[in-house]
C-alpha atoms as a PDB file:
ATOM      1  CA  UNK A   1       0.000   0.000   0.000  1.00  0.00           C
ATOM      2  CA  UNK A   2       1.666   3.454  -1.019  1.00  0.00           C
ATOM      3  CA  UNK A   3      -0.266   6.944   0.390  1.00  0.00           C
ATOM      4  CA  UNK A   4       0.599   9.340  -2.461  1.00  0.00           C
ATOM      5  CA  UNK A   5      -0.840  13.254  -1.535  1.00  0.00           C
ATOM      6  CA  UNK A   6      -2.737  14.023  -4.337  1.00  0.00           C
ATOM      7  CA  UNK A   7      -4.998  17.648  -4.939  1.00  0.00           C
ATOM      8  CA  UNK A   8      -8.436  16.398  -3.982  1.00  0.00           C
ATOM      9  CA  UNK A   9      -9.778  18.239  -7.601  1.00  0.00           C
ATOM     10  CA  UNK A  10      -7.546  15.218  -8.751  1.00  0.00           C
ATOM     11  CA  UNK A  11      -8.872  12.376  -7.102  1.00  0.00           C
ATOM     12  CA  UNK A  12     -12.835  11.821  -9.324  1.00  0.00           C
ATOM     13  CA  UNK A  13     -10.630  11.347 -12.238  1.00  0.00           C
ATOM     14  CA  UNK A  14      -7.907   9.105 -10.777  1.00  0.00           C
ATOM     15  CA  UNK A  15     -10.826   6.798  -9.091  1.00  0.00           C
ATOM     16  CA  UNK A  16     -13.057   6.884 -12.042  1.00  0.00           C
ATOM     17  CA  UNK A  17     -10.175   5.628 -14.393  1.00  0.00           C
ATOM     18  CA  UNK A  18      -8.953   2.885 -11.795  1.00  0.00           C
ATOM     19  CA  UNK A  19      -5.829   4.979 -10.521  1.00  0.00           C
ATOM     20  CA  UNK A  20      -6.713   5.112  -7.430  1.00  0.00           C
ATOM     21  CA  UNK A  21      -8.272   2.867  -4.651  1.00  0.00           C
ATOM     22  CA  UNK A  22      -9.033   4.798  -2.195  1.00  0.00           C
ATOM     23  CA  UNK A  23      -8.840   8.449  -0.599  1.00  0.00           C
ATOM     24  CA  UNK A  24      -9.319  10.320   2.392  1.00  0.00           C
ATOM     25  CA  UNK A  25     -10.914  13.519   1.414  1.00  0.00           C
ATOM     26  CA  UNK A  26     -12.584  15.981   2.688  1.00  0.00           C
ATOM     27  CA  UNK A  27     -15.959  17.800   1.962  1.00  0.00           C
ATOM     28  CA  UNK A  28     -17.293  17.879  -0.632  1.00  0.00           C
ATOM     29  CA  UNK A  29     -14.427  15.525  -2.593  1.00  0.00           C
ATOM     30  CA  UNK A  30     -15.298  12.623  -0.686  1.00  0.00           C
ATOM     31  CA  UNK A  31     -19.250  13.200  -1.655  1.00  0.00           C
ATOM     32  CA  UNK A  32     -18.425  13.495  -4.924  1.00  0.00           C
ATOM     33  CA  UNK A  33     -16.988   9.927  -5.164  1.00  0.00           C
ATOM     34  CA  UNK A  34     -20.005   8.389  -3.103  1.00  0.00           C
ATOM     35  CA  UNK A  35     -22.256   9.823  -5.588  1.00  0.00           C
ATOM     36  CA  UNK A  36     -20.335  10.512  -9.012  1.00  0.00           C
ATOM     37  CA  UNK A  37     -18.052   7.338  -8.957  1.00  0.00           C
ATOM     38  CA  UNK A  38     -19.919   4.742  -6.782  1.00  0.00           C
ATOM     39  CA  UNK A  39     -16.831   5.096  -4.394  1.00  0.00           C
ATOM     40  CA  UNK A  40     -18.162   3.045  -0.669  1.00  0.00           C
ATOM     41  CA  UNK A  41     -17.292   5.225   2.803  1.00  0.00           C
ATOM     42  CA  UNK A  42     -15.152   2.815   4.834  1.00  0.00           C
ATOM     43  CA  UNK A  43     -14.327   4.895   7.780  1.00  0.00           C
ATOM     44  CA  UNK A  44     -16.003   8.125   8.421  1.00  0.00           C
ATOM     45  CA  UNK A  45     -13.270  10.485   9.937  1.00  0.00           C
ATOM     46  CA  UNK A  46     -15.752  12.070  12.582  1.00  0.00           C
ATOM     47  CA  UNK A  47     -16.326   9.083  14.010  1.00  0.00           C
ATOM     48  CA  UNK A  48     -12.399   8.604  15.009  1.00  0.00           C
ATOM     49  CA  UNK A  49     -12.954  11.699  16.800  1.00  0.00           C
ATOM     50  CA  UNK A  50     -14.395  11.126  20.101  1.00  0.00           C
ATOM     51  CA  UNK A  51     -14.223  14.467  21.478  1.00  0.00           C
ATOM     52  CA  UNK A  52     -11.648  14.026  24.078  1.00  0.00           C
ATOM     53  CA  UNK A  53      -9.239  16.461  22.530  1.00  0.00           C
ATOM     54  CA  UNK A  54     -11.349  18.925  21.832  1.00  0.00           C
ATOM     55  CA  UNK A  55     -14.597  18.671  23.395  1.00  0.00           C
ATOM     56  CA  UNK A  56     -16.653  18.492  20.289  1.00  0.00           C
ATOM     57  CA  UNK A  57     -17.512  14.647  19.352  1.00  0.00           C
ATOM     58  CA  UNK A  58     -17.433  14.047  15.856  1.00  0.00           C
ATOM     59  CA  UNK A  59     -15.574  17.319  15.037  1.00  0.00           C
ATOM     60  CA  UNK A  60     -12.343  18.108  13.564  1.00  0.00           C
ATOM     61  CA  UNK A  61     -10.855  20.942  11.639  1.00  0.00           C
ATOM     62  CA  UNK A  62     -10.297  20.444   7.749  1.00  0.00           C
ATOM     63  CA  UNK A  63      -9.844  24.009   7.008  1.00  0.00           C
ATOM     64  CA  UNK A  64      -8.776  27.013   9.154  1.00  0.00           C
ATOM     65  CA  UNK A  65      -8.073  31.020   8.966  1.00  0.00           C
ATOM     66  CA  UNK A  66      -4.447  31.599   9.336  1.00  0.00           C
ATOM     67  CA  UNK A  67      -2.168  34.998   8.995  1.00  0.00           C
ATOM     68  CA  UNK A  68       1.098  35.322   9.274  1.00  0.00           C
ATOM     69  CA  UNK A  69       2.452  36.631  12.518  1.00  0.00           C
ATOM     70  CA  UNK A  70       4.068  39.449  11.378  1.00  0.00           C
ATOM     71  CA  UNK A  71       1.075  40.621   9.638  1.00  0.00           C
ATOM     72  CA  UNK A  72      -1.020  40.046  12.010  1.00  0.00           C
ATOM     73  CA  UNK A  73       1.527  42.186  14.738  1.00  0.00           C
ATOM     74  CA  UNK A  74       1.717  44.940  11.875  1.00  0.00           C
ATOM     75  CA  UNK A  75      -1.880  45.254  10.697  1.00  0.00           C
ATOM     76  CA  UNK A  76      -4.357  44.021  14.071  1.00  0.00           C
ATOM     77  CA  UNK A  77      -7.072  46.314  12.528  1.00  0.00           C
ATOM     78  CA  UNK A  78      -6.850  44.576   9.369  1.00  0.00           C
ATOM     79  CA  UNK A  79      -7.205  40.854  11.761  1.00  0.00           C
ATOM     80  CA  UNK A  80      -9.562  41.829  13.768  1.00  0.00           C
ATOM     81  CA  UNK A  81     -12.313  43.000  10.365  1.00  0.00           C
ATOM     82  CA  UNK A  82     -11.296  39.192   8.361  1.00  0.00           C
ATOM     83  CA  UNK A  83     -12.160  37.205  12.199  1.00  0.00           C
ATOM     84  CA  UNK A  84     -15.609  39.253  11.981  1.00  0.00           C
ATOM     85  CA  UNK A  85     -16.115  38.547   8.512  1.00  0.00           C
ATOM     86  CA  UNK A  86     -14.994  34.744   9.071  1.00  0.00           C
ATOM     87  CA  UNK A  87     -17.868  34.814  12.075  1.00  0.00           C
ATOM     88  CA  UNK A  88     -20.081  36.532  10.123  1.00  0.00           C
ATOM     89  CA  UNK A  89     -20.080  34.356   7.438  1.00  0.00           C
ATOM     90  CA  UNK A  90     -19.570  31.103  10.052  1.00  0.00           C
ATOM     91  CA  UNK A  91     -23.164  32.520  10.920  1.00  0.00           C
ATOM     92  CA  UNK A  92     -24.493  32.488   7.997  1.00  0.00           C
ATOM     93  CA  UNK A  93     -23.553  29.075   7.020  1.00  0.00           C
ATOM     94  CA  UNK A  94     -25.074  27.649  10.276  1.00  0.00           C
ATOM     95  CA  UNK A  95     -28.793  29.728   9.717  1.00  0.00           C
ATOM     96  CA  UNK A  96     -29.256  29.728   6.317  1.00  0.00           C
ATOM     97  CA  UNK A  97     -31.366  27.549   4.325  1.00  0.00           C
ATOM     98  CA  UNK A  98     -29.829  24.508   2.524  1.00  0.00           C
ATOM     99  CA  UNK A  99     -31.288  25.905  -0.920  1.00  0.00           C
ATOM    100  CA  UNK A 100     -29.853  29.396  -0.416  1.00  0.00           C
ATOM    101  CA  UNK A 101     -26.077  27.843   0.389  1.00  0.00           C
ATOM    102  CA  UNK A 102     -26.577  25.760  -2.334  1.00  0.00           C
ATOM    103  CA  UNK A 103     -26.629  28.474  -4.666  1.00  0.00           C
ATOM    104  CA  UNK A 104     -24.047  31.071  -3.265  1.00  0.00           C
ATOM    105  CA  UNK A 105     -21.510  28.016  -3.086  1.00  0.00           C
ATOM    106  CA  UNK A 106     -22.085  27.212  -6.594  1.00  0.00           C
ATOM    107  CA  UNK A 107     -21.925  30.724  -7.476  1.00  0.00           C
ATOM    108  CA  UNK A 108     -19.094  31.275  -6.189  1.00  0.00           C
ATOM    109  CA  UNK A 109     -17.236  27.322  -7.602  1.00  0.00           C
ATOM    110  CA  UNK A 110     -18.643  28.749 -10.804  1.00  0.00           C
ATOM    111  CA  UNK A 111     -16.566  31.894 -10.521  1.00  0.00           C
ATOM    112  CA  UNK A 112     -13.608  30.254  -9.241  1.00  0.00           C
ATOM    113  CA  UNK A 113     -13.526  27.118 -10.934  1.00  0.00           C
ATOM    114  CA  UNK A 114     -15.888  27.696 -14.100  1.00  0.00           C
ATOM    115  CA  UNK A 115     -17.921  25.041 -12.868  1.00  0.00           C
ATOM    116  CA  UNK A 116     -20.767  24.254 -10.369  1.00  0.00           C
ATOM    117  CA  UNK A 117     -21.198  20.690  -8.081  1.00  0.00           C
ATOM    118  CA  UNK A 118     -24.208  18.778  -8.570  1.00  0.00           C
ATOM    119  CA  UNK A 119     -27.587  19.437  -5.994  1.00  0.00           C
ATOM    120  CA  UNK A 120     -26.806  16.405  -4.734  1.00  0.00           C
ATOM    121  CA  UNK A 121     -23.501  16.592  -3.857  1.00  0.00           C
ATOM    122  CA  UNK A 122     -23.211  20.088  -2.277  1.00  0.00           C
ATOM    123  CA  UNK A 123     -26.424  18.381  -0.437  1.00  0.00           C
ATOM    124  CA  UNK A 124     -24.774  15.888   1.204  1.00  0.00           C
ATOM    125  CA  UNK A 125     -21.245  17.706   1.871  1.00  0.00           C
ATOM    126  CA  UNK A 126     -23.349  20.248   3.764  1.00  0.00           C
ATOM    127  CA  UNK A 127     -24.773  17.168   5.839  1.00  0.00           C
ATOM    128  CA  UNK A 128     -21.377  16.378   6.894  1.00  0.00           C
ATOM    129  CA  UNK A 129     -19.747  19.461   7.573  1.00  0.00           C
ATOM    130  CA  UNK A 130     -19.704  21.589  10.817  1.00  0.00           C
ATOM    131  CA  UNK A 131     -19.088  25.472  10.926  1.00  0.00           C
ATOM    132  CA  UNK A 132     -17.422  26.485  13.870  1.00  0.00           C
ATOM    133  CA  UNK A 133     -14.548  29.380  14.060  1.00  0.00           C
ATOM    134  CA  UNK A 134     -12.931  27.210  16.679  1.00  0.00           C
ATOM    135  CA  UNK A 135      -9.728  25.608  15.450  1.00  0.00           C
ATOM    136  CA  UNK A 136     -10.479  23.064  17.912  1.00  0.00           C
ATOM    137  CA  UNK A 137      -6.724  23.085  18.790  1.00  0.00           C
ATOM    138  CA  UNK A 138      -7.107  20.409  20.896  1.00  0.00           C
ATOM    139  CA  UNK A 139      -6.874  18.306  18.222  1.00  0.00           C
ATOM    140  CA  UNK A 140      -3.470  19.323  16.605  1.00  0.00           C
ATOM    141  CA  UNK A 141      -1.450  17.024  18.647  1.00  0.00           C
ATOM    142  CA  UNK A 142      -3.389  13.904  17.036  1.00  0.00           C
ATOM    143  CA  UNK A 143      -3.090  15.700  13.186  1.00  0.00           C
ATOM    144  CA  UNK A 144       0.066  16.032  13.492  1.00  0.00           C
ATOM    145  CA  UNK A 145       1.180  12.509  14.885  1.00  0.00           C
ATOM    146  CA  UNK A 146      -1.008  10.642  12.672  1.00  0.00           C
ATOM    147  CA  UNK A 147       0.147  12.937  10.220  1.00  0.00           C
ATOM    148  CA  UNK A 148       3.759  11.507  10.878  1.00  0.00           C
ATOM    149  CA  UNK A 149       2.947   8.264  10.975  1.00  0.00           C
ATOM    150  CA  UNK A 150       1.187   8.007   7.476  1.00  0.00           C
ATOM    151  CA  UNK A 151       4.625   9.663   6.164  1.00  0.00           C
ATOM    152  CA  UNK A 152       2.647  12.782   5.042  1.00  0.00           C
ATOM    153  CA  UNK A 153       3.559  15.539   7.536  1.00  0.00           C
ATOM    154  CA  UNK A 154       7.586  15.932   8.750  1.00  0.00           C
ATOM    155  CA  UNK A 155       7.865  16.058  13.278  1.00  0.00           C
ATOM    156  CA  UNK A 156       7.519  19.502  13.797  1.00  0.00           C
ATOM    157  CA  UNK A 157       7.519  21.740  17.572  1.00  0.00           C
ATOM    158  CA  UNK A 158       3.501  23.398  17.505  1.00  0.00           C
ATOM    159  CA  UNK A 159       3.707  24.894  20.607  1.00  0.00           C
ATOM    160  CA  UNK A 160       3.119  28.508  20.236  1.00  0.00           C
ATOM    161  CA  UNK A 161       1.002  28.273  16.761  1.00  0.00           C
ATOM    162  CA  UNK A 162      -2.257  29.640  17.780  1.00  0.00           C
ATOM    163  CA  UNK A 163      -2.749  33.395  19.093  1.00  0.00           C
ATOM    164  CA  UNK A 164      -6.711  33.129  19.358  1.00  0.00           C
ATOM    165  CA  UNK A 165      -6.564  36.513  21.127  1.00  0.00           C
ATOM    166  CA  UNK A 166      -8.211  38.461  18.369  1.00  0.00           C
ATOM    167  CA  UNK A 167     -10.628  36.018  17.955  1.00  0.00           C
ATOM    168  CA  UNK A 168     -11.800  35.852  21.432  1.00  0.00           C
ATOM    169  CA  UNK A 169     -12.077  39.458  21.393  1.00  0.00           C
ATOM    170  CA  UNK A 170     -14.102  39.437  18.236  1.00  0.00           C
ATOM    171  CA  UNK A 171     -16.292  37.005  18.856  1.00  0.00           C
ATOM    172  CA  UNK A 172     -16.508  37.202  22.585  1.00  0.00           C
ATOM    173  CA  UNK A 173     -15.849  33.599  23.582  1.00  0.00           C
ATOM    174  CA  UNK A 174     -12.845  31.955  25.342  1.00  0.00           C
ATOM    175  CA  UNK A 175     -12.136  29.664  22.339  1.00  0.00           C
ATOM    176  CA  UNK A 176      -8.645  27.689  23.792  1.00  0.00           C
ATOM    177  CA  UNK A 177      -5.746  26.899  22.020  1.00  0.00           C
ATOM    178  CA  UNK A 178      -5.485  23.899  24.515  1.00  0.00           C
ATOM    179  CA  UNK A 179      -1.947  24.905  25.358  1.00  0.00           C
ATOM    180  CA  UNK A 180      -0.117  25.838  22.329  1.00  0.00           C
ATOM    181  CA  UNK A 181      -0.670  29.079  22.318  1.00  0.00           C
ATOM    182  CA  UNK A 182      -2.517  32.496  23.808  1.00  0.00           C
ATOM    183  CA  UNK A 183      -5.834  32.880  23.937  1.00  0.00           C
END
């Protein structure tokens, strides 16, 4: 068994032409093989989260916000408007109907990508995904060890890599960075 990184755009193709046996993607890549390809869900990631690390069962982060540090040091104003419009739109995602995010996420693949998922797809990606601004840090420790192990992240020293001040302040919650960092 080899694990190759490959860009998840890449992976429909790869399966579809017998490339590729199997992938660990994220939303809404590994919906698009379920329901494009005929691709079977062996083991679904959020259950291998229990919750322990970051007291969220089931949740884990696939994407985050990140700035650089100097950036952030030089240009706080600048921080502090992106973390509201992150909430904001964390907000939005989380109230609006399933029809109306439907449409502004294939909008905005169109515009991006020149071309828009299928109903069904974006359907069932939404069904799986949780919006939080949390980075759940919590669960770093894990990503990066299991990272290690599958040969697809090098050892590296995380202590110190979230500053969730701004964000606390923004939002007005004591999200934690569990230790490797300030909150």
């Amino acid at each position: 068994m080899a694990i190759n990184p490959t860009e998840n755009a890449q992976t429909l193709k790869l399966f579809q032409d017998g490339k590729l046996d199997g992938a660990w993607l994220p939303q809404p890549w590994a919906s698009r093989l379920v329901l494009t390809a005929g691709a079977k869900v062996l083991v679904d990631e959020k259950d291998l989260w229990d919750g322990s690390l970051s007291g969220k069962a089931g949740e884990f982060p696939t994407t985050i916000l990140v700035v650089n540090k100097k950036f952030a040091a030089e240009h706080p104003d600048t921080v502090k408007a992106l973390l509201k419009g992150h909430a904001k739109s964390v907000d939005w995602l989380n109230s609006a109907a399933a029809a109306e995010k439907a449409s502004v996420i294939n909008a905005a693949l169109k515009e991006a990508a020149g071309a828009e998922l299928k109903a069904d797809v974006i359907e069932r990606s939404l069904k799986n995904i949780v919006f939080t601004v949390d980075p759940l840090a919590g669960t770093y420790p894990k990503l990066l060890k299991d990272g290690v192990e599958a040969g697809t992240t090098k050892q590296a020293d995380i202590n110190g890599i979230f500053d969730l001040t701004a964000l606390n302040e923004v939002t007005g919650a004591k999200t934690s960075a569990a230790g490797l960092g300030k909150e």
